[in-house]
PDB file of N, CA and C in Angstrom:
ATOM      1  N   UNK A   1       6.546   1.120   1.416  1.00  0.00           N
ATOM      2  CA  UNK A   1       5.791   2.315   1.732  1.00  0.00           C
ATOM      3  C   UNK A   1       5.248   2.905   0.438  1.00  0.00           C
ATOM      4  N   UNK A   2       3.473   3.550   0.657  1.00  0.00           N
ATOM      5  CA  UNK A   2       3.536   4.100  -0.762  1.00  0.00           C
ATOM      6  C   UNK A   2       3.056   5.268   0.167  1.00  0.00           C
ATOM      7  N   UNK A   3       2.931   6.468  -1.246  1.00  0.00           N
ATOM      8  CA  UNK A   3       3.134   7.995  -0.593  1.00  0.00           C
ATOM      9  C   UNK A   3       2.140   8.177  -1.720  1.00  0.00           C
ATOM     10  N   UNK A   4       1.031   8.930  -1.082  1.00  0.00           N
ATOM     11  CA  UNK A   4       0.549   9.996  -2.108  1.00  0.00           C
ATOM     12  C   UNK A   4       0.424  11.849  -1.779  1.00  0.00           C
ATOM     13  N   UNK A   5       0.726  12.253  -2.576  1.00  0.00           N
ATOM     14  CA  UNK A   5       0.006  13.741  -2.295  1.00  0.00           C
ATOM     15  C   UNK A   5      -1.131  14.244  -2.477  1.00  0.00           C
ATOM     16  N   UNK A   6      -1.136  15.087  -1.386  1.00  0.00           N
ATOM     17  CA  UNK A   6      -2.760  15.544  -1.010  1.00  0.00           C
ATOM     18  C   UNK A   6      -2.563  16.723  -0.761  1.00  0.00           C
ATOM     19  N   UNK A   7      -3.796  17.528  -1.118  1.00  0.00           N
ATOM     20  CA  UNK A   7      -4.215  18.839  -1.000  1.00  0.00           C
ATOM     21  C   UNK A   7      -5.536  18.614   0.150  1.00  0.00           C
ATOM     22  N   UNK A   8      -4.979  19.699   1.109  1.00  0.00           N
ATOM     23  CA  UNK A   8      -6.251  19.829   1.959  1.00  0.00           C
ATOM     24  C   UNK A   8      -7.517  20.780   1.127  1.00  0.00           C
ATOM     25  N   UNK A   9      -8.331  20.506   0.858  1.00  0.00           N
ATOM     26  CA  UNK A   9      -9.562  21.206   0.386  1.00  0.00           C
ATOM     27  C   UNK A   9     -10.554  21.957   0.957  1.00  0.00           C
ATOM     28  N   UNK A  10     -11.160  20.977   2.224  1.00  0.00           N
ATOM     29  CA  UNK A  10     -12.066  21.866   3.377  1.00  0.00           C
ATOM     30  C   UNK A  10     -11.584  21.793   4.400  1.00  0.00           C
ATOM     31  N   UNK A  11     -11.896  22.609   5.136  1.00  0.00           N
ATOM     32  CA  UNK A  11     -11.623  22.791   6.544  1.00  0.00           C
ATOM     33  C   UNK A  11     -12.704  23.095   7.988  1.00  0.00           C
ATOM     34  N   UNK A  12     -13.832  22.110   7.919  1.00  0.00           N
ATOM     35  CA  UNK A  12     -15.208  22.944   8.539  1.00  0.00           C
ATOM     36  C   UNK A  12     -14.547  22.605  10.285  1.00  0.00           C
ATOM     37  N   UNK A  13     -14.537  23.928  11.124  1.00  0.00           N
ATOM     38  CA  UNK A  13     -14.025  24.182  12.455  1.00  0.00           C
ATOM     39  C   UNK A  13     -15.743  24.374  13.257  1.00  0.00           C
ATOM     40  N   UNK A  14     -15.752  23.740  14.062  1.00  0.00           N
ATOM     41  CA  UNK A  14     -17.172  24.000  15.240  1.00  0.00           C
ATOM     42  C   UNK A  14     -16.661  23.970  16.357  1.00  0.00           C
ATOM     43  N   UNK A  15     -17.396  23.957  17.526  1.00  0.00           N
ATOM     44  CA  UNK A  15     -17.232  23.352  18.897  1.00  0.00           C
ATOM     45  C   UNK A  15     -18.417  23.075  19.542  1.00  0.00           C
ATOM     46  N   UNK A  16     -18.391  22.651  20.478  1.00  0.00           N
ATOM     47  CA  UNK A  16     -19.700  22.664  21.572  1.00  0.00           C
ATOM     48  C   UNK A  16     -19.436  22.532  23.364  1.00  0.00           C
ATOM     49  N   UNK A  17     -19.930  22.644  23.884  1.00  0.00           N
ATOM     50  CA  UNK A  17     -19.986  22.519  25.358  1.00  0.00           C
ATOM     51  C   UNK A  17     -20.130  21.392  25.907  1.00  0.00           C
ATOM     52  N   UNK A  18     -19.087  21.187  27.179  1.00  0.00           N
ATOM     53  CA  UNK A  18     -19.494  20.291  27.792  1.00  0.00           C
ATOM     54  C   UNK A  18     -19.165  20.695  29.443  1.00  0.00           C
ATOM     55  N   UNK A  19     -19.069  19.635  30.592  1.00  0.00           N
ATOM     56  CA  UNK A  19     -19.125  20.164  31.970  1.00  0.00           C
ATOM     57  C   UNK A  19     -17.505  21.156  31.971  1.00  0.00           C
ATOM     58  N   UNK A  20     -16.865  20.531  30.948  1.00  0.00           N
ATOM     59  CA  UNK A  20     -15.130  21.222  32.195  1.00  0.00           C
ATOM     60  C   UNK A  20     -14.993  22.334  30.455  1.00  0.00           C
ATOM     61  N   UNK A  21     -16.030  22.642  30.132  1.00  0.00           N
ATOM     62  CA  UNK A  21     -15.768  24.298  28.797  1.00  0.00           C
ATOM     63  C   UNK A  21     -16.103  23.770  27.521  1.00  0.00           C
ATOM     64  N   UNK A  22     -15.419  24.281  26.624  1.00  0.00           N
ATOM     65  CA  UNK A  22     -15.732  24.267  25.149  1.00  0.00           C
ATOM     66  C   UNK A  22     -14.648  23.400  24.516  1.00  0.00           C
ATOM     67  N   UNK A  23     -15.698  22.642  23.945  1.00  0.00           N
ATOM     68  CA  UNK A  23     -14.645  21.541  22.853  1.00  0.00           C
ATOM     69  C   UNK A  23     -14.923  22.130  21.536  1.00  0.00           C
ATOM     70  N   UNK A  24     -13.220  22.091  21.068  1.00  0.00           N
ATOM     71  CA  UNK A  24     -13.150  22.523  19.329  1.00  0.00           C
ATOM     72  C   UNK A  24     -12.744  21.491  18.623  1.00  0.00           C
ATOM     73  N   UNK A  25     -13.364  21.444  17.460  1.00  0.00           N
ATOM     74  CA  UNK A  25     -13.385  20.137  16.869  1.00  0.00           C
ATOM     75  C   UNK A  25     -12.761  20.786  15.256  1.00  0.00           C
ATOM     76  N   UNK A  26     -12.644  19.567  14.200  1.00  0.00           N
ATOM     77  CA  UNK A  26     -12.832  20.147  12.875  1.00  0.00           C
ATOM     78  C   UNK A  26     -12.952  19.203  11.975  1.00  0.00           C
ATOM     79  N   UNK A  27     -13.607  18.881  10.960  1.00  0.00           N
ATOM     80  CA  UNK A  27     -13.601  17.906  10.322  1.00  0.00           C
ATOM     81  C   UNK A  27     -12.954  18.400   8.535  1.00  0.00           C
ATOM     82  N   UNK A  28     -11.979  17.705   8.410  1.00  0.00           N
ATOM     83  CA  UNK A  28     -10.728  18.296   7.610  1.00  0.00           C
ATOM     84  C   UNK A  28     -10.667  16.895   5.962  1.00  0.00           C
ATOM     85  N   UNK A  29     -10.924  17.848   5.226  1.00  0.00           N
ATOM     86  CA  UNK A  29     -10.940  16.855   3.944  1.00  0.00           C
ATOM     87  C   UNK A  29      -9.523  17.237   2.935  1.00  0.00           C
ATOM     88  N   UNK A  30      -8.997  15.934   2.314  1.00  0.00           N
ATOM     89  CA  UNK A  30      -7.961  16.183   1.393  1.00  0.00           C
ATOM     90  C   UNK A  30      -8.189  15.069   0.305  1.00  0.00           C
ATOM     91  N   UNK A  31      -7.946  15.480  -0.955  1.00  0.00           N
ATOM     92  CA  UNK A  31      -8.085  15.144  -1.917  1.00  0.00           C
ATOM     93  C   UNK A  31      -6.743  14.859  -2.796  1.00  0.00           C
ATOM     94  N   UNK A  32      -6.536  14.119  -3.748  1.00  0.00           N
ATOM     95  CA  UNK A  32      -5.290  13.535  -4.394  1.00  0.00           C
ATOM     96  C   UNK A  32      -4.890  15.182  -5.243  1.00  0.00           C
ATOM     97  N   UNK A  33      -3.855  15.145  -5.130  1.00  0.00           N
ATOM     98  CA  UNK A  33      -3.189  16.599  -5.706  1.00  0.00           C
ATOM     99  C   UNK A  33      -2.431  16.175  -6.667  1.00  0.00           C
ATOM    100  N   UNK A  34      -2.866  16.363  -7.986  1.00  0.00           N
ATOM    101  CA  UNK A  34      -2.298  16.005  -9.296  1.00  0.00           C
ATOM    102  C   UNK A  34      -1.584  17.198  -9.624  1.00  0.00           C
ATOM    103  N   UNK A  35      -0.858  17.835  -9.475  1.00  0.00           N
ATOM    104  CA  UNK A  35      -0.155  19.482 -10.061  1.00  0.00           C
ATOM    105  C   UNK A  35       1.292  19.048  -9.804  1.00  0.00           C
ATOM    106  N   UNK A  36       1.852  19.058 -10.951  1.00  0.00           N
ATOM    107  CA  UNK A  36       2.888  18.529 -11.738  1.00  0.00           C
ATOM    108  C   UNK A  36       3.219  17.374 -11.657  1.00  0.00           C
ATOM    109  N   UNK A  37       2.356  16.544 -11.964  1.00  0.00           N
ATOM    110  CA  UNK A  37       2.458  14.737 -11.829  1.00  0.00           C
ATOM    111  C   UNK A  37       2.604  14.679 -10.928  1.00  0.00           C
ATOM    112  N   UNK A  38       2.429  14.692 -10.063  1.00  0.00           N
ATOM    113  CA  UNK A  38       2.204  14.257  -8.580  1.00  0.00           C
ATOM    114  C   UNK A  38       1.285  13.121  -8.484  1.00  0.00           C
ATOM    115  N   UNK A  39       1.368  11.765  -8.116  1.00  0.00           N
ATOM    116  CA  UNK A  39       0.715  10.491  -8.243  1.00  0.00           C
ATOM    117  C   UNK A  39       0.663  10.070  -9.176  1.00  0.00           C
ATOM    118  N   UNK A  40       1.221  10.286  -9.957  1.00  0.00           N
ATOM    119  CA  UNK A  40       1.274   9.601 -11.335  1.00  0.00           C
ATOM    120  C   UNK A  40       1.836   8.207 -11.417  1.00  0.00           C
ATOM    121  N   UNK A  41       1.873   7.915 -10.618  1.00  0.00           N
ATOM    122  CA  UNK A  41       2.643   6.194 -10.433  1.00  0.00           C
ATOM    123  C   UNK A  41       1.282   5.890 -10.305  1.00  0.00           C
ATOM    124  N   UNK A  42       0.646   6.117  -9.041  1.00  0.00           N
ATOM    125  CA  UNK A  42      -0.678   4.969  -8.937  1.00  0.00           C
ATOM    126  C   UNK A  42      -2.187   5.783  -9.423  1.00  0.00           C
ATOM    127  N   UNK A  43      -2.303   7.218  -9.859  1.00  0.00           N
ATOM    128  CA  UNK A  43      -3.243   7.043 -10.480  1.00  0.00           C
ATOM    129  C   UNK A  43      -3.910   6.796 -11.518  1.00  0.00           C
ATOM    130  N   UNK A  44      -2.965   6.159 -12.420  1.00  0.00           N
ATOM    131  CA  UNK A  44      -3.332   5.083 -13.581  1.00  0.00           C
ATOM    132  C   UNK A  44      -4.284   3.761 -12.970  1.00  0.00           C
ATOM    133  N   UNK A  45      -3.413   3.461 -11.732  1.00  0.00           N
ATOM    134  CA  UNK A  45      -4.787   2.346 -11.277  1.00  0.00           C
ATOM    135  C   UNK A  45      -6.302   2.543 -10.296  1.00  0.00           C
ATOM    136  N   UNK A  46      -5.309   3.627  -9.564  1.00  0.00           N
ATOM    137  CA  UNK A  46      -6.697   4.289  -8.659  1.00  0.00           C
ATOM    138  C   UNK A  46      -6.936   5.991  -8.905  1.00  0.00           C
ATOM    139  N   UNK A  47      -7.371   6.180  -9.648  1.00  0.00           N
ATOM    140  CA  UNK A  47      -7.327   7.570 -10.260  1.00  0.00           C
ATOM    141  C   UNK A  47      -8.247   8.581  -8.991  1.00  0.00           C
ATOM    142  N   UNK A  48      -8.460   8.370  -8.014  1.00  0.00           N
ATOM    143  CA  UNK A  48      -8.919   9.150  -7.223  1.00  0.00           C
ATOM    144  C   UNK A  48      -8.569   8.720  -5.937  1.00  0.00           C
ATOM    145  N   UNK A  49      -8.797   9.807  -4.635  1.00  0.00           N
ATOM    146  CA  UNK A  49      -8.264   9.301  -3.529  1.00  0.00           C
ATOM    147  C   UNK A  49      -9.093  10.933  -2.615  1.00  0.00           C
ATOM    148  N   UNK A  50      -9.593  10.379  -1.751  1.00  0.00           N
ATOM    149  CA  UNK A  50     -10.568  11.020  -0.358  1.00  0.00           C
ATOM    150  C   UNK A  50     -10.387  10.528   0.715  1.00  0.00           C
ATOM    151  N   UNK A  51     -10.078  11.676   1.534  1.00  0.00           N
ATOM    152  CA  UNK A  51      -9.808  11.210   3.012  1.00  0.00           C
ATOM    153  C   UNK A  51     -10.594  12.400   3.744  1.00  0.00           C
ATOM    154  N   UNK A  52     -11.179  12.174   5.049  1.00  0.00           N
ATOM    155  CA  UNK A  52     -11.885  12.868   5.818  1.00  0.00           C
ATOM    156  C   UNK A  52     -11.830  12.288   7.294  1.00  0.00           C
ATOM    157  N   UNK A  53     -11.281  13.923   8.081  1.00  0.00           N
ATOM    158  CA  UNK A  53     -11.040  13.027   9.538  1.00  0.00           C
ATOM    159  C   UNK A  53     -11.414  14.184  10.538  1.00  0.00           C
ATOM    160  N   UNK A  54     -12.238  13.493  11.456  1.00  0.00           N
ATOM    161  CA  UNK A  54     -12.562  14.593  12.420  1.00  0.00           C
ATOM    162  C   UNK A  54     -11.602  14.650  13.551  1.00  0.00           C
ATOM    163  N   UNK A  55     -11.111  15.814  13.767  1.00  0.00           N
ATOM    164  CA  UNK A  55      -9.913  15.954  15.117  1.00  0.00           C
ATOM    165  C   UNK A  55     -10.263  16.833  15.366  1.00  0.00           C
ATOM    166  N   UNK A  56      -9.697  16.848  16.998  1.00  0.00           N
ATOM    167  CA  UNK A  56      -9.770  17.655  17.845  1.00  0.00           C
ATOM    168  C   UNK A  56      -9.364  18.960  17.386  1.00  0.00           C
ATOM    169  N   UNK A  57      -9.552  20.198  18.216  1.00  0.00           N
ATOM    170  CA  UNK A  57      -8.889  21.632  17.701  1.00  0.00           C
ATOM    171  C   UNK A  57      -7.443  21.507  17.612  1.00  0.00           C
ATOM    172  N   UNK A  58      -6.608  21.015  18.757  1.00  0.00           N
ATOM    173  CA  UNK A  58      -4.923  20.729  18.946  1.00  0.00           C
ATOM    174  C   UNK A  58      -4.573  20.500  17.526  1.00  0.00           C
ATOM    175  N   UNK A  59      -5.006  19.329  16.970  1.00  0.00           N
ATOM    176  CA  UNK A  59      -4.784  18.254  15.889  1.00  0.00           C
ATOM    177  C   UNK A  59      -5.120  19.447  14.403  1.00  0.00           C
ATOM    178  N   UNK A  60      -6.496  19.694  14.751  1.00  0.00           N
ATOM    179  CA  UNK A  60      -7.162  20.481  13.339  1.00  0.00           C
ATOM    180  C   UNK A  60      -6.101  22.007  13.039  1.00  0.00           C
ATOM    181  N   UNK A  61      -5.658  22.132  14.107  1.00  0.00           N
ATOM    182  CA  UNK A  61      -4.570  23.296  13.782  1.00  0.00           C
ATOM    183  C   UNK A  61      -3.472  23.477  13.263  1.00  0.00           C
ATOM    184  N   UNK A  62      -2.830  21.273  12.951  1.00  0.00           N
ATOM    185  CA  UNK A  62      -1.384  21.086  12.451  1.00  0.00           C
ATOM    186  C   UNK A  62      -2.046  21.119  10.707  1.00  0.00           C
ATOM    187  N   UNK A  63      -3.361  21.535   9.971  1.00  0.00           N
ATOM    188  CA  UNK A  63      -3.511  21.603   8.893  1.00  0.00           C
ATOM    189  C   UNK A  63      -4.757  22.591   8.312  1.00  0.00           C
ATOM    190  N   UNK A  64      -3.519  23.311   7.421  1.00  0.00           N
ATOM    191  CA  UNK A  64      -4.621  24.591   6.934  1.00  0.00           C
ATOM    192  C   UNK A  64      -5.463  24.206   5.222  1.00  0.00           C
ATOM    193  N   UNK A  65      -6.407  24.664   5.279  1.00  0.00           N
ATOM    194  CA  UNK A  65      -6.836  24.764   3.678  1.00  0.00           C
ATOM    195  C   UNK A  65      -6.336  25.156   2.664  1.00  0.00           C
ATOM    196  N   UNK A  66      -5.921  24.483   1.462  1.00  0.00           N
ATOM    197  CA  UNK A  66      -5.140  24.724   0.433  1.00  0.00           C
ATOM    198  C   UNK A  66      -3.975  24.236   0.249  1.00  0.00           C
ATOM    199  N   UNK A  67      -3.211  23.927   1.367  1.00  0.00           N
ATOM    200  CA  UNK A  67      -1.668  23.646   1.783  1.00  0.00           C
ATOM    201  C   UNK A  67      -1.981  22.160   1.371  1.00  0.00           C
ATOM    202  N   UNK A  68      -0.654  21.487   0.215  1.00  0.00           N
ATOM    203  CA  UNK A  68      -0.590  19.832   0.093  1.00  0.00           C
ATOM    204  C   UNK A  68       0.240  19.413   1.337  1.00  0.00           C
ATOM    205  N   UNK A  69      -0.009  17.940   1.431  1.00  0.00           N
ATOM    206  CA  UNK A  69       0.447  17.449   2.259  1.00  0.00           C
ATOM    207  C   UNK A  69       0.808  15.837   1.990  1.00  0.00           C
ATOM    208  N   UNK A  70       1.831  14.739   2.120  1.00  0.00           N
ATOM    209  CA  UNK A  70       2.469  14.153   1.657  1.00  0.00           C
ATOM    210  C   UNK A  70       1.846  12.598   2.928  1.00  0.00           C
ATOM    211  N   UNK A  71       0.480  11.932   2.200  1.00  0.00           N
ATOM    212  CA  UNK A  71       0.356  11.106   2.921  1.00  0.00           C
ATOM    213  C   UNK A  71       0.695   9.551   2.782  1.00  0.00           C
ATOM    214  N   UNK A  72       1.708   8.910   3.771  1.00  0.00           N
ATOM    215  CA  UNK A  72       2.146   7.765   3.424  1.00  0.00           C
ATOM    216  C   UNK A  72       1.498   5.931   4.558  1.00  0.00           C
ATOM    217  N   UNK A  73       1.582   5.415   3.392  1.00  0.00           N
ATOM    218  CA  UNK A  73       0.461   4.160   4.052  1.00  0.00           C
ATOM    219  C   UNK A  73       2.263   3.354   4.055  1.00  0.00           C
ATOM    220  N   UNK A  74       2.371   2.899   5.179  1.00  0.00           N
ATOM    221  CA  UNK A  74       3.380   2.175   5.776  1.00  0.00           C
ATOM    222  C   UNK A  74       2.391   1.054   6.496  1.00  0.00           C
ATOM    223  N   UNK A  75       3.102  -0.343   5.975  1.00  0.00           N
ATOM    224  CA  UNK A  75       2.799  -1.785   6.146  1.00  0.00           C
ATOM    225  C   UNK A  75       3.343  -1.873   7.450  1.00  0.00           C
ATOM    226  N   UNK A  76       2.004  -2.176   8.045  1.00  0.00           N
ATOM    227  CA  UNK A  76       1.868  -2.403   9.580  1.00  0.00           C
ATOM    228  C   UNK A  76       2.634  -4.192  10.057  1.00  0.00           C
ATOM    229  N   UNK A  77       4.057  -4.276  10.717  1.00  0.00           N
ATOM    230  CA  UNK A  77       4.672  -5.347  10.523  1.00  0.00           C
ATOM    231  C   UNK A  77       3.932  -6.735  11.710  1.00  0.00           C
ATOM    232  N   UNK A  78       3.153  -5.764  12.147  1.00  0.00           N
ATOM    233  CA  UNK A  78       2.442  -6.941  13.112  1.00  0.00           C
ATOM    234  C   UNK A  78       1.152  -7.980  12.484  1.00  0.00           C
TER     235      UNK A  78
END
């Protein structure tokens, strides 16, 4: 497993209409969070790291702007 830390950075929230009401959406960006060595194992080789994901409102609500967050890439055994 590798782990990096991330800082959420933006947070852009919309919605729009459809037949059964209003869909809330958000498209949520985090960036590698270097504050007190934090990634310092792998950003000697990959010195940057961007992620951007559009979710639903449910989803866009488990993450606020500013707050780090601890994302880990686990080797899929299939």
């Amino acid at each position: 497993m590798i782990t990096a830390k991330v800082k959420c950075v933006n947070k852009e929230e919309s919605s729009y209409q459809t037949n059964e009401g209003t869909v809330r959406q958000a498209r949520v960006t985090f960036y590698a969070d270097y504050a007190d060595g934090r990634n310092k194992e792998w950003a000697s080789a990959t010195p940057t790291l961007n992620l951007t994901m559009t979710l639903n409102g449910h989803a866009a609500d488990l993450f606020d702007q500013g707050t780090a967050y601890t994302l880990q890439f686990v080797e899929d055994e299939a």
